[in-house]
C-alpha atoms as a PDB file:
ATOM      1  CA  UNK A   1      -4.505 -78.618  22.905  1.00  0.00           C
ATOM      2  CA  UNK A   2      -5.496 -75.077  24.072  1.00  0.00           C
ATOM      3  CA  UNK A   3      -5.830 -72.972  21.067  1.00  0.00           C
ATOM      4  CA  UNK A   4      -3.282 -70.392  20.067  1.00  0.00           C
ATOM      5  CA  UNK A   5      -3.494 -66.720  20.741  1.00  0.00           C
ATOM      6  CA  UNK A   6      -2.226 -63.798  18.925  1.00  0.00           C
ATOM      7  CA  UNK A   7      -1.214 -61.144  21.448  1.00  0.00           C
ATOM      8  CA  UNK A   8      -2.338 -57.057  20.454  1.00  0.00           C
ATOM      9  CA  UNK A   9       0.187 -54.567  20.826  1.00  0.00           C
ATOM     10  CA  UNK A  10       0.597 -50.821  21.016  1.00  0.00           C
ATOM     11  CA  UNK A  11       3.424 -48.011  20.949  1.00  0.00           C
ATOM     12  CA  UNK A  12       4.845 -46.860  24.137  1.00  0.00           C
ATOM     13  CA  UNK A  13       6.931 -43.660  23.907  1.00  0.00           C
ATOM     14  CA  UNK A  14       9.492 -43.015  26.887  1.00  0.00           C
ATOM     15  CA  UNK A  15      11.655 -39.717  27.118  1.00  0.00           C
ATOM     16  CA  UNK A  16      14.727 -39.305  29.337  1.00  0.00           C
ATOM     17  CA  UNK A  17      17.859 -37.530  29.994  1.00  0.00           C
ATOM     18  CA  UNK A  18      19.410 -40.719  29.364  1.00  0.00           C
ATOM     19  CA  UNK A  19      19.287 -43.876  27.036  1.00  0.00           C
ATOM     20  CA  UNK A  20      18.639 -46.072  30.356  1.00  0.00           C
ATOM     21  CA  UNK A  21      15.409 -48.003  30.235  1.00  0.00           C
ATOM     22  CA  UNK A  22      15.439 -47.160  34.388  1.00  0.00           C
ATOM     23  CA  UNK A  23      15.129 -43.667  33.641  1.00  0.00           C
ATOM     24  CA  UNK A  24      13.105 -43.452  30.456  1.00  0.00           C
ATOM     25  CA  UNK A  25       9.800 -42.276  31.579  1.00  0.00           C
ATOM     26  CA  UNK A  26       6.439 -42.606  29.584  1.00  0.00           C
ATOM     27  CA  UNK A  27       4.788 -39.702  27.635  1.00  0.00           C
ATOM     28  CA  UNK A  28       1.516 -37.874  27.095  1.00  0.00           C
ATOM     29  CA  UNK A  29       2.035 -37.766  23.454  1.00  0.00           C
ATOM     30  CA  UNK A  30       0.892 -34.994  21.281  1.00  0.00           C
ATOM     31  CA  UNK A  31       0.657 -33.077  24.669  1.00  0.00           C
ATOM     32  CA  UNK A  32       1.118 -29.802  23.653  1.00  0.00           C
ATOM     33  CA  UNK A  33       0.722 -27.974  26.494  1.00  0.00           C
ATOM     34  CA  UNK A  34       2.355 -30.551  29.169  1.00  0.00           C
ATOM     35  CA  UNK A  35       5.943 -30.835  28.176  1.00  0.00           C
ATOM     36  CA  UNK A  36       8.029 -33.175  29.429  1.00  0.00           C
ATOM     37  CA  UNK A  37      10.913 -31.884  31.379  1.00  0.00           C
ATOM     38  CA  UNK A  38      14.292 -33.731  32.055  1.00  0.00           C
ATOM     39  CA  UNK A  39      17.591 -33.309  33.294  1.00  0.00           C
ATOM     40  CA  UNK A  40      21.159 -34.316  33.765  1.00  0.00           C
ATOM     41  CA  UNK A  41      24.551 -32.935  34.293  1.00  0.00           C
ATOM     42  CA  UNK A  42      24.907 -31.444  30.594  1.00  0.00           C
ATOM     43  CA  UNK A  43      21.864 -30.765  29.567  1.00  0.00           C
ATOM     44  CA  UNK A  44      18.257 -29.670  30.936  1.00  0.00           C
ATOM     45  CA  UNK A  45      15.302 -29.152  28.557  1.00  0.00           C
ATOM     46  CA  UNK A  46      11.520 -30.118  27.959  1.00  0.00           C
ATOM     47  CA  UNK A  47      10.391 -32.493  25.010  1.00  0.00           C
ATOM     48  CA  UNK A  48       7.108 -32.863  23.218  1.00  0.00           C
ATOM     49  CA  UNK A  49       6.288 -35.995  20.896  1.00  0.00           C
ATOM     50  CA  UNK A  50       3.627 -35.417  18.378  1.00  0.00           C
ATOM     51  CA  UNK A  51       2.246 -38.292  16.091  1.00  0.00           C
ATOM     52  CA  UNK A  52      -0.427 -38.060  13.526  1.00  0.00           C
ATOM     53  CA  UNK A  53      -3.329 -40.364  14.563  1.00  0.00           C
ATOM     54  CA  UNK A  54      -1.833 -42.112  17.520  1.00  0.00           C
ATOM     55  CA  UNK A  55      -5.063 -41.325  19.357  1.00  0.00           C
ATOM     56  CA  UNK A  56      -6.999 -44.138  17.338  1.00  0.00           C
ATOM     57  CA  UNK A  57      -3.974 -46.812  17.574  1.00  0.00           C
ATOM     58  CA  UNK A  58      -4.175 -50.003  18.204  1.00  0.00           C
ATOM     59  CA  UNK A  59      -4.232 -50.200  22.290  1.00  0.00           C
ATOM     60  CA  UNK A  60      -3.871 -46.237  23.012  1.00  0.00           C
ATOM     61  CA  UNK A  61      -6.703 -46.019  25.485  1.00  0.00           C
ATOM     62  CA  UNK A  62      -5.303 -48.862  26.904  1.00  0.00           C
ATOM     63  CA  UNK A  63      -2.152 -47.767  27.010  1.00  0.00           C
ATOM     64  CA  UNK A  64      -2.742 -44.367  28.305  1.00  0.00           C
ATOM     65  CA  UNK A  65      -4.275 -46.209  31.277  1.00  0.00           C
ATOM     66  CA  UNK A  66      -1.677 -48.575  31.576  1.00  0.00           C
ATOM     67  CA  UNK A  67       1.029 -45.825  31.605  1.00  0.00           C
ATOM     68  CA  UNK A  68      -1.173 -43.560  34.007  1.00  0.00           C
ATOM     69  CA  UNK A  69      -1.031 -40.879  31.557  1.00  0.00           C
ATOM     70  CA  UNK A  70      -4.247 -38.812  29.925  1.00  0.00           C
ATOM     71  CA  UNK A  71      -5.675 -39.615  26.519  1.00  0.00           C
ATOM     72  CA  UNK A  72      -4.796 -36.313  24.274  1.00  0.00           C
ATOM     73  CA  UNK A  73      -6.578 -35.412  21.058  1.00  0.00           C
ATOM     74  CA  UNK A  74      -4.358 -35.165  17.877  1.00  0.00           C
ATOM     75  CA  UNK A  75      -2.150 -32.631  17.816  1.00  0.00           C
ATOM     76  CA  UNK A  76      -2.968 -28.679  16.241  1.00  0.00           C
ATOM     77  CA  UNK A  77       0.501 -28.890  15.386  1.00  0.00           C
ATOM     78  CA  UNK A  78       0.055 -30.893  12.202  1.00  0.00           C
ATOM     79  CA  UNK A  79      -2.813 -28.300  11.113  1.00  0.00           C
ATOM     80  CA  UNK A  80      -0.744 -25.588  11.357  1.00  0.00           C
ATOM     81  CA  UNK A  81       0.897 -24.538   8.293  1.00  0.00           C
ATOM     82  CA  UNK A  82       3.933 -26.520   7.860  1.00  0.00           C
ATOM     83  CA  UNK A  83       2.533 -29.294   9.469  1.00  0.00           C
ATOM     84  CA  UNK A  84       0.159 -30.901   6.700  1.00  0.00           C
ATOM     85  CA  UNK A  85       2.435 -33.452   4.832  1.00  0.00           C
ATOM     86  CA  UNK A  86       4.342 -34.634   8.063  1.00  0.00           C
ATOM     87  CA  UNK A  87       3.928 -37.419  10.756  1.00  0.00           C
ATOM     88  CA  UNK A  88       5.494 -36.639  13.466  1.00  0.00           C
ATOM     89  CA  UNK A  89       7.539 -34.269  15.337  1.00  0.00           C
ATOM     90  CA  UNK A  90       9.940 -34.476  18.473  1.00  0.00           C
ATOM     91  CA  UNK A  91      10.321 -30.790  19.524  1.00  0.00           C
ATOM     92  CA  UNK A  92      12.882 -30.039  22.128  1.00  0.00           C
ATOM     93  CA  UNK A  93      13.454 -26.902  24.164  1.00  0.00           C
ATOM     94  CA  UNK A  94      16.561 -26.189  26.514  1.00  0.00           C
ATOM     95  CA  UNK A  95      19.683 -25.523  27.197  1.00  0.00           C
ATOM     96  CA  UNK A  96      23.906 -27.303  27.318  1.00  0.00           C
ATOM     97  CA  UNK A  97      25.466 -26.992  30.956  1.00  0.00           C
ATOM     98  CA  UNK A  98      28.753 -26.424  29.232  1.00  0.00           C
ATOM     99  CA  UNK A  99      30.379 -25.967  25.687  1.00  0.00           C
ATOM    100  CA  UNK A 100      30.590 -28.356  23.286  1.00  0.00           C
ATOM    101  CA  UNK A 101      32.249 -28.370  19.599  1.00  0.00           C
ATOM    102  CA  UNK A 102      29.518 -28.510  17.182  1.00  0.00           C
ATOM    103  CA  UNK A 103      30.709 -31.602  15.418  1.00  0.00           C
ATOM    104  CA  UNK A 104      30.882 -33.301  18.892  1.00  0.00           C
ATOM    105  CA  UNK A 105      26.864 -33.727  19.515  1.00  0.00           C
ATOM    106  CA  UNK A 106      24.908 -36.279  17.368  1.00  0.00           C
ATOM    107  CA  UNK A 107      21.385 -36.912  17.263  1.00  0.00           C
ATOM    108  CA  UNK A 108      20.531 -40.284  15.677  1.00  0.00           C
ATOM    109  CA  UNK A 109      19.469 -44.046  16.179  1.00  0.00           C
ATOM    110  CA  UNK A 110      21.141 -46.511  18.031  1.00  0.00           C
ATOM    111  CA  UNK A 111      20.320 -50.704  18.515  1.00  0.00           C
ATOM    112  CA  UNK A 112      21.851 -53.001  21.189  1.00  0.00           C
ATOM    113  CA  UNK A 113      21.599 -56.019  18.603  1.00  0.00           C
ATOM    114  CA  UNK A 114      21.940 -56.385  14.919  1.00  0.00           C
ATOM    115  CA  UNK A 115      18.740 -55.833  12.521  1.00  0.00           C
ATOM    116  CA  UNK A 116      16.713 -57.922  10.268  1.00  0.00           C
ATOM    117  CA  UNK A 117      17.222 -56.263   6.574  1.00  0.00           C
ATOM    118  CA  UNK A 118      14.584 -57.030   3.951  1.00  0.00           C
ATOM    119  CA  UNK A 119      15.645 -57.053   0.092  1.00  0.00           C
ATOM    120  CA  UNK A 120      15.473 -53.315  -0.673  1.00  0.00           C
ATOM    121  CA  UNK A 121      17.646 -51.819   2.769  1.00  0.00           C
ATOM    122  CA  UNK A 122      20.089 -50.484   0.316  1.00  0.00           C
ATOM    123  CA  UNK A 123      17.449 -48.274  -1.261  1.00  0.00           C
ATOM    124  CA  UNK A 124      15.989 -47.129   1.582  1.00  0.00           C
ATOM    125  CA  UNK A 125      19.529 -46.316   2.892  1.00  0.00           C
ATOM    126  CA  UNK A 126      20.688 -44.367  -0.306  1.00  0.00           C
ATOM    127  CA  UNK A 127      17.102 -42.903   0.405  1.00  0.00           C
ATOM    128  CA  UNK A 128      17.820 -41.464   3.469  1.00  0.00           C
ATOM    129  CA  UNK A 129      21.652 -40.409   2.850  1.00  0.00           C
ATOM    130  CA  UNK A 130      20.182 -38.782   0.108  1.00  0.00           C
ATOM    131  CA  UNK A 131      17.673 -37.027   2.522  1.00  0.00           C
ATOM    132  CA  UNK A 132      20.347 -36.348   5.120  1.00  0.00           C
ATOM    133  CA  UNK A 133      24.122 -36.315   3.102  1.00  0.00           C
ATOM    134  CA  UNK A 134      25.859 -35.865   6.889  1.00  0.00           C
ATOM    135  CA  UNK A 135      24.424 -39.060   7.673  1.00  0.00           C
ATOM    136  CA  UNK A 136      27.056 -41.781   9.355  1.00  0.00           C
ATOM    137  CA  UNK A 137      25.500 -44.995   9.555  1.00  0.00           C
ATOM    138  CA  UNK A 138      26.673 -48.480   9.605  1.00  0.00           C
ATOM    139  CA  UNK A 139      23.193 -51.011   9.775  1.00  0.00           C
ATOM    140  CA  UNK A 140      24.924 -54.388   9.533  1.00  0.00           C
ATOM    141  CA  UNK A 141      27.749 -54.533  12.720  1.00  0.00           C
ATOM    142  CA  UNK A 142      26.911 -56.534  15.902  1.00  0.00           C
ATOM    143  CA  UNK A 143      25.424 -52.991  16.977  1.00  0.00           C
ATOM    144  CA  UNK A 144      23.756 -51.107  14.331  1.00  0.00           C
ATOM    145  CA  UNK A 145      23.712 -47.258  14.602  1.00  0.00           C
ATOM    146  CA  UNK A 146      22.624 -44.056  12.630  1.00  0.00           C
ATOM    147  CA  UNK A 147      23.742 -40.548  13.451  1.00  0.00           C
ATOM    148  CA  UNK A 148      23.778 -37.640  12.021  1.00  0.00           C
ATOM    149  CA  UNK A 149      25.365 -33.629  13.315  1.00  0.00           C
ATOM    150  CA  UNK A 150      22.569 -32.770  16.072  1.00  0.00           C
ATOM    151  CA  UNK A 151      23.109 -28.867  14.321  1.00  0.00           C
ATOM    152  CA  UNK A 152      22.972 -30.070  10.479  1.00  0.00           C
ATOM    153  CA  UNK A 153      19.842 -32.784  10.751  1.00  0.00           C
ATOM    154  CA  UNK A 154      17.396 -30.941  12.937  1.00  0.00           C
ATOM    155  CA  UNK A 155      14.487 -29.586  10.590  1.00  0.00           C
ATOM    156  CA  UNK A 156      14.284 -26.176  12.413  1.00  0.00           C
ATOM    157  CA  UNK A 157      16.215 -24.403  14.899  1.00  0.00           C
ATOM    158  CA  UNK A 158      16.089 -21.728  16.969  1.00  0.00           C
ATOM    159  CA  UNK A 159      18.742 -20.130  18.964  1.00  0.00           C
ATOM    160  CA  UNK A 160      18.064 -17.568  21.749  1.00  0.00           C
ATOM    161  CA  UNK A 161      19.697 -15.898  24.465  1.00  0.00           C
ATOM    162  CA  UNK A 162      19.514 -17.323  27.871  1.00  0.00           C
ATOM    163  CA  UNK A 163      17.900 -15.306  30.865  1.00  0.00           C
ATOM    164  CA  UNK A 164      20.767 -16.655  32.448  1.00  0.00           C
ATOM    165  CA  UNK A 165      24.437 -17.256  31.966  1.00  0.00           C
ATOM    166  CA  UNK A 166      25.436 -19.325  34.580  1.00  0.00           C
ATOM    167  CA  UNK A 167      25.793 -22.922  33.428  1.00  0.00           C
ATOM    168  CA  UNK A 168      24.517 -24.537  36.541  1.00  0.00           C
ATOM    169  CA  UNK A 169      21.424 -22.569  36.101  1.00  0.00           C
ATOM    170  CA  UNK A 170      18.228 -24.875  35.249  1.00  0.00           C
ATOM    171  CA  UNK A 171      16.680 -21.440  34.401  1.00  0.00           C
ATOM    172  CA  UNK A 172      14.457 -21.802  30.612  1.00  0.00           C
ATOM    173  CA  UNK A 173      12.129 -19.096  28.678  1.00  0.00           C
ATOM    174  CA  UNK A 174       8.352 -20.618  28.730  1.00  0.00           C
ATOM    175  CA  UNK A 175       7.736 -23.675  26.506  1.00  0.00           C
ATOM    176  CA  UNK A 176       7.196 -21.836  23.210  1.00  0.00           C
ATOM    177  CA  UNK A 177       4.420 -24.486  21.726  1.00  0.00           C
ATOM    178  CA  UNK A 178       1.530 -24.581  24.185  1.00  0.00           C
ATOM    179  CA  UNK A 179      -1.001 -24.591  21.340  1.00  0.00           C
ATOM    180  CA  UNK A 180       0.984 -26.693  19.030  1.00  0.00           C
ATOM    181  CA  UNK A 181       2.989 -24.233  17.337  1.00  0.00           C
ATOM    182  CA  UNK A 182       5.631 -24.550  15.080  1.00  0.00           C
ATOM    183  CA  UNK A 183       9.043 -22.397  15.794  1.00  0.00           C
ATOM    184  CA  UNK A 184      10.821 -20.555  13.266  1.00  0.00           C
ATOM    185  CA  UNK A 185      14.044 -20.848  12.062  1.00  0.00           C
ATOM    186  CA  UNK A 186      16.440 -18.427  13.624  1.00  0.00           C
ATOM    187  CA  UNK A 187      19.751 -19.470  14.163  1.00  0.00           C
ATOM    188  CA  UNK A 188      21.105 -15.713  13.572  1.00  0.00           C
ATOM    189  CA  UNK A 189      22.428 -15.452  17.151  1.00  0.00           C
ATOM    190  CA  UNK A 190      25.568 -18.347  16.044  1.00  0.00           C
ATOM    191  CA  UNK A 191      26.390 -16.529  13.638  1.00  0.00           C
ATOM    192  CA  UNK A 192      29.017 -13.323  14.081  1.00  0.00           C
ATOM    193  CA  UNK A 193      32.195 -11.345  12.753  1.00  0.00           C
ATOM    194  CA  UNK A 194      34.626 -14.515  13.942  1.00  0.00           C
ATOM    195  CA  UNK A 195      33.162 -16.994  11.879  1.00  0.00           C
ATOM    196  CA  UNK A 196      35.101 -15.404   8.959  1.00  0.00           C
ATOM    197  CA  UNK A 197      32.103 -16.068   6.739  1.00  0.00           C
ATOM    198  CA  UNK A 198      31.226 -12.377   5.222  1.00  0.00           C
ATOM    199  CA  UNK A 199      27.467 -13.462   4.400  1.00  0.00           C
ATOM    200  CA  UNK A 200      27.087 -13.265   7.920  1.00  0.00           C
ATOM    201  CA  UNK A 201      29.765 -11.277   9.681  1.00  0.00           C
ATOM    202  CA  UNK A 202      27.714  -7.937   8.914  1.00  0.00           C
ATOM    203  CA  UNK A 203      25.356  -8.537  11.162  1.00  0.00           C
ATOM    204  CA  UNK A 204      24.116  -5.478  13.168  1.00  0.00           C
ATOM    205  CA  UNK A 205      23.535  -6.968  16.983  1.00  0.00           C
ATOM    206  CA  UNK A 206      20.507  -4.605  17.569  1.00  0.00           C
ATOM    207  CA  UNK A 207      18.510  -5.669  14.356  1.00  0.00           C
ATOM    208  CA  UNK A 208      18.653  -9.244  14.400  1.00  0.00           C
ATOM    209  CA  UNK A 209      16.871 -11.052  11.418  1.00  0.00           C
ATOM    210  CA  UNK A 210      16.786 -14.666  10.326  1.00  0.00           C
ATOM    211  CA  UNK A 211      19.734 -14.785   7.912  1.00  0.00           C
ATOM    212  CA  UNK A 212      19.623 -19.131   7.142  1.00  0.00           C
ATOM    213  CA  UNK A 213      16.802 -20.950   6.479  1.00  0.00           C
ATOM    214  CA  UNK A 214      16.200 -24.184   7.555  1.00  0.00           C
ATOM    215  CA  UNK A 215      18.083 -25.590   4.201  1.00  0.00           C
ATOM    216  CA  UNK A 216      20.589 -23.523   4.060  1.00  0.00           C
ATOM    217  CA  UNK A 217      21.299 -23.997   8.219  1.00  0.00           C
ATOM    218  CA  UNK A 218      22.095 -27.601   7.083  1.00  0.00           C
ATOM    219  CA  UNK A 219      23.821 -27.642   3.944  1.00  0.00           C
ATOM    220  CA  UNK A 220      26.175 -24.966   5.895  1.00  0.00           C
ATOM    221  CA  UNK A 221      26.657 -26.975   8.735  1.00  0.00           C
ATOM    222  CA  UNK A 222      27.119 -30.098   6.131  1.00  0.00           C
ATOM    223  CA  UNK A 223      30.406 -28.654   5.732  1.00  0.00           C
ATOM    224  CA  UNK A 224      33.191 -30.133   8.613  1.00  0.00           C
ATOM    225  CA  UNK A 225      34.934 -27.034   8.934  1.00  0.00           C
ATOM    226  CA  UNK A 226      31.749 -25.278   9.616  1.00  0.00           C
ATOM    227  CA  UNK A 227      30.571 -27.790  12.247  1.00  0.00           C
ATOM    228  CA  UNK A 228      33.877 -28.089  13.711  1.00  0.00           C
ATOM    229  CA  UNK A 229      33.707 -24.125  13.905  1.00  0.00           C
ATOM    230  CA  UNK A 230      30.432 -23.878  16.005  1.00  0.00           C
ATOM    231  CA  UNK A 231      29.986 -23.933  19.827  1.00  0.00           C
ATOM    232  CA  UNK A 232      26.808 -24.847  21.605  1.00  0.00           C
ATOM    233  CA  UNK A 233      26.900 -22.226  24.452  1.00  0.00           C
ATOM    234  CA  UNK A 234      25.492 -22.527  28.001  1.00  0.00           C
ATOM    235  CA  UNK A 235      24.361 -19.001  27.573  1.00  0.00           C
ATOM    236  CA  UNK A 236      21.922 -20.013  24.839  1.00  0.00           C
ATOM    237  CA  UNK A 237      18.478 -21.839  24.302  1.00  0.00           C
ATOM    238  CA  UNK A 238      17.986 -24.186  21.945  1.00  0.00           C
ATOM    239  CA  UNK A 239      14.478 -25.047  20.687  1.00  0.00           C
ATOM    240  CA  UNK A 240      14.713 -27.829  18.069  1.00  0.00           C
ATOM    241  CA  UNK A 241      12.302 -29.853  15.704  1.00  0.00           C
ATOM    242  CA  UNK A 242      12.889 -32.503  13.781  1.00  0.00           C
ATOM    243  CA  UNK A 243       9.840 -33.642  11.790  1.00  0.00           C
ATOM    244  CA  UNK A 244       9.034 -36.212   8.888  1.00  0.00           C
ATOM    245  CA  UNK A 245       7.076 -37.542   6.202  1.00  0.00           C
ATOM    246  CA  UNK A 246       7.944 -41.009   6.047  1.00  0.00           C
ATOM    247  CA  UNK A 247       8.748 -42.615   9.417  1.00  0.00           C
ATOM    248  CA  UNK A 248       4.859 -43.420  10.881  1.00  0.00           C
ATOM    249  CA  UNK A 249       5.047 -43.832  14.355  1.00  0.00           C
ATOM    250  CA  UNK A 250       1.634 -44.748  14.964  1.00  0.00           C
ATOM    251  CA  UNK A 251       1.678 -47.713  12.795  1.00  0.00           C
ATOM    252  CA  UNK A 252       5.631 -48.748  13.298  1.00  0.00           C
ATOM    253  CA  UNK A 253       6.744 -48.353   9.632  1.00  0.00           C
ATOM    254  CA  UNK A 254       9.097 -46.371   7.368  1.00  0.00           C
ATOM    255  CA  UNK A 255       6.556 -44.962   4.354  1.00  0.00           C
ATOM    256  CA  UNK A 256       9.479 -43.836   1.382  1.00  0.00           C
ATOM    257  CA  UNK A 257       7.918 -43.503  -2.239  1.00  0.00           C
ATOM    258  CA  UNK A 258       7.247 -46.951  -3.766  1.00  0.00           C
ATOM    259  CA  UNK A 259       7.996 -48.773  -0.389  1.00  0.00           C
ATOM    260  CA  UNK A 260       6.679 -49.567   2.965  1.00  0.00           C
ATOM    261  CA  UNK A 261       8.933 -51.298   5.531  1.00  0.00           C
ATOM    262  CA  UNK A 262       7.412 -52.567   8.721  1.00  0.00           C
ATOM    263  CA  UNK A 263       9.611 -51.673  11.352  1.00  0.00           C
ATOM    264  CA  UNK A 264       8.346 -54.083  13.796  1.00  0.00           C
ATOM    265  CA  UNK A 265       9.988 -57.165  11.623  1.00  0.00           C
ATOM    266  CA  UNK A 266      12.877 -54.876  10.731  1.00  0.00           C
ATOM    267  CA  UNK A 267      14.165 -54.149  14.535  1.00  0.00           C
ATOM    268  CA  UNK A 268      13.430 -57.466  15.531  1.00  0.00           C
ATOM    269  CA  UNK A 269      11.437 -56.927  18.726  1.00  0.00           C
ATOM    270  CA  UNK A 270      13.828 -53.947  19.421  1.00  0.00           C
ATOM    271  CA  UNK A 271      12.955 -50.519  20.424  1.00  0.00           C
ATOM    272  CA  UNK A 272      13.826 -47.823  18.231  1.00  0.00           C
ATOM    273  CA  UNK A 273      15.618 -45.476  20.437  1.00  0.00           C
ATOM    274  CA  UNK A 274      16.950 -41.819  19.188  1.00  0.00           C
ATOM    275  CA  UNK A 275      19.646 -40.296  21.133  1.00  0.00           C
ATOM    276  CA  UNK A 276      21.103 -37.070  21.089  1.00  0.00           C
ATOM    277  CA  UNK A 277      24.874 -37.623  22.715  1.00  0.00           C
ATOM    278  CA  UNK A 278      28.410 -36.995  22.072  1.00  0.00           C
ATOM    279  CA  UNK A 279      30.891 -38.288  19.500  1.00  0.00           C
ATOM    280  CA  UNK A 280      33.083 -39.848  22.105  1.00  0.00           C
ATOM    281  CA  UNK A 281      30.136 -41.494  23.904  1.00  0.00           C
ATOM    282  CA  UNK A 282      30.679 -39.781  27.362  1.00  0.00           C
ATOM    283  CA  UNK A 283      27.939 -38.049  27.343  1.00  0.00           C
ATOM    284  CA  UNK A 284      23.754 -38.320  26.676  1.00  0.00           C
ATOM    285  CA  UNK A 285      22.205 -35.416  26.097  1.00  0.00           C
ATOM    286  CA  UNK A 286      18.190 -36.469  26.024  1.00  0.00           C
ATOM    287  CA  UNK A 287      16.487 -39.793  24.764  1.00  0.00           C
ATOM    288  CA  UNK A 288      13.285 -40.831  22.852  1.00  0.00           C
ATOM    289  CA  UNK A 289      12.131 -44.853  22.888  1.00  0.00           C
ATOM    290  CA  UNK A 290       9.535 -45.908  20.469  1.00  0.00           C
ATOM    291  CA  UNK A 291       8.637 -49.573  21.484  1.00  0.00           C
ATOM    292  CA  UNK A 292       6.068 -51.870  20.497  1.00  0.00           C
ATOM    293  CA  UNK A 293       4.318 -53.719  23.724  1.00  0.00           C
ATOM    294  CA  UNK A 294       1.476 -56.131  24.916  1.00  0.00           C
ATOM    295  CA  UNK A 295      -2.204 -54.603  25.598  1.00  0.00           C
ATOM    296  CA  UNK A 296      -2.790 -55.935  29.150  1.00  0.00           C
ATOM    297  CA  UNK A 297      -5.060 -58.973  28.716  1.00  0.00           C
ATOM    298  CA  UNK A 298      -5.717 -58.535  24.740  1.00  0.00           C
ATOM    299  CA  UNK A 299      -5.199 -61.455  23.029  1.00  0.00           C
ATOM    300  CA  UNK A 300      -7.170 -62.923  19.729  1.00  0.00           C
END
């Protein structure tokens, strides 16, 4: 009898304007300077994945071979200030072809088959709805899903004028990150005289200053009629950042304090796919696979 074989695998990370594993397309991560661009009929952007240590994973040279794409150092982005105590971070920059209602884009995770739940997923889901209160999530149905206000969950966000205001235009400031650096909160630019919200109806157009910070951003946007209340404008650039502590790309788990889940076991030989899209489904905004796959002729 031949003798059995363990097969090695490593992360692949694919980035899209669409959840379709045809369009998906592998990515330099930690890339800083090489941004990925991508675009569809509602949105057109660029995307950056950063993950502490992926560079000495299991199969990344490999990989980076496989894929046709360069090996890339660790990112400066998590020795910037700010970046110390995190992971990862998927940083997106671009712009909505037309206006949506700000409750009507979600940013979250979505399976094609149901999940394998070890003893403490009620923990780690209190965790995270503790983390994230806006969070709408149901893990156990036929197709599990978790998504969250794309507004209220990123960690920062930055809102800008666009160069131009025509929504066809594919027109987009320079990437703002080329050295790994982290953007500022600024959403000051949503925020004006019809929002009825006197904290932030006074503000004087010429002398614009960050008026939310990142906490503050969400907890106000936690609010429905708030979210329901804000437009995402074809006239305006969007640089996002969401960020974390806990979920470890690089080795496939989810680190929360006492625990360590091993997301490989939990997804069940699934990918774990975030999506930004709309409420109603007609509509994908951008995508982000994190799959686990074989090292070309690695075995043990």
């Amino acid at each position: 009898m031949a003798p059995t074989t363990k097969q090695h695998h490593r992360l692949r990370v694919s980035v899209g304007p669409s959840a379709d594993p045809k369009v998906l397309k592998p990515i330099a991560v930690n890339d800083d300077a090489s941004p990925m661009w991508i675009e569809s009929d509602e949105f057109v952007g660029q995307i950056v994945i950063r993950l502490r240590g992926f560079d000495k994973s299991a199969g990344y040279e490999e990989g980076a071979k496989e894929d046709n794409l360069k090996t890339v150092p660790e990112s400066a982005w998590f020795q910037n200030p700010g970046g110390a105590n995190h992971l990862s971070s998927i940083q997106i920059h671009g712009r909505f072809k037309r206006e949506w209602a700000g409750d009507q884009i979600l940013f979250g995770d979505q399976f094609e088959r149901p999940l394998r739940h070890p003893p403490f997923t009620s923990a780690v889901m209190k965790f995270i709805h503790f983390l994230n209160p806006t969070l709408e999530a149901d893990i156990t149905c036929p197709r599990p899903f978790a998504f969250c206000p794309l507004i209220a969950t990123m960690n920062t966000v930055k809102v800008s004028e666009s160069l131009n205001d025509k929504s066809v235009s594919t027109d987009l400031p320079p990437w703002p990150s080329k050295a790994g650096d982290h953007i500022k909160e600024d959403t000051t630019l949503l925020f004006t005289p019809r929002d009825n919200d006197s904290r932030y109806a006074s503000i004087d157009d010429k002398k614009r200053t960050p008026v939310m910070t990142s906490s503050e951003r969400r907890s106000y946007f936690a609010k429905p009629a708030n979210l329901k209340n804000h437009t995402f404008r074809p006239n305006q650039i969007y640089d996002f950042d969401f960020f974390n502590q806990f979920l470890d790309f690089s080795g496939f788990k989810v680190k929360i304090p006492g625990l360590c889940v091993d997301l490989s076991r939990s997804l069940d030989g699934q990918p774990l796919l975030f999506v930004a899209k709309s409420k109603d489904n007609s509509a994908v905004f951008f995508a982000i696979k994190f799959e686990l796959v074989p090292v070309d002729g690695a075995s043990e």
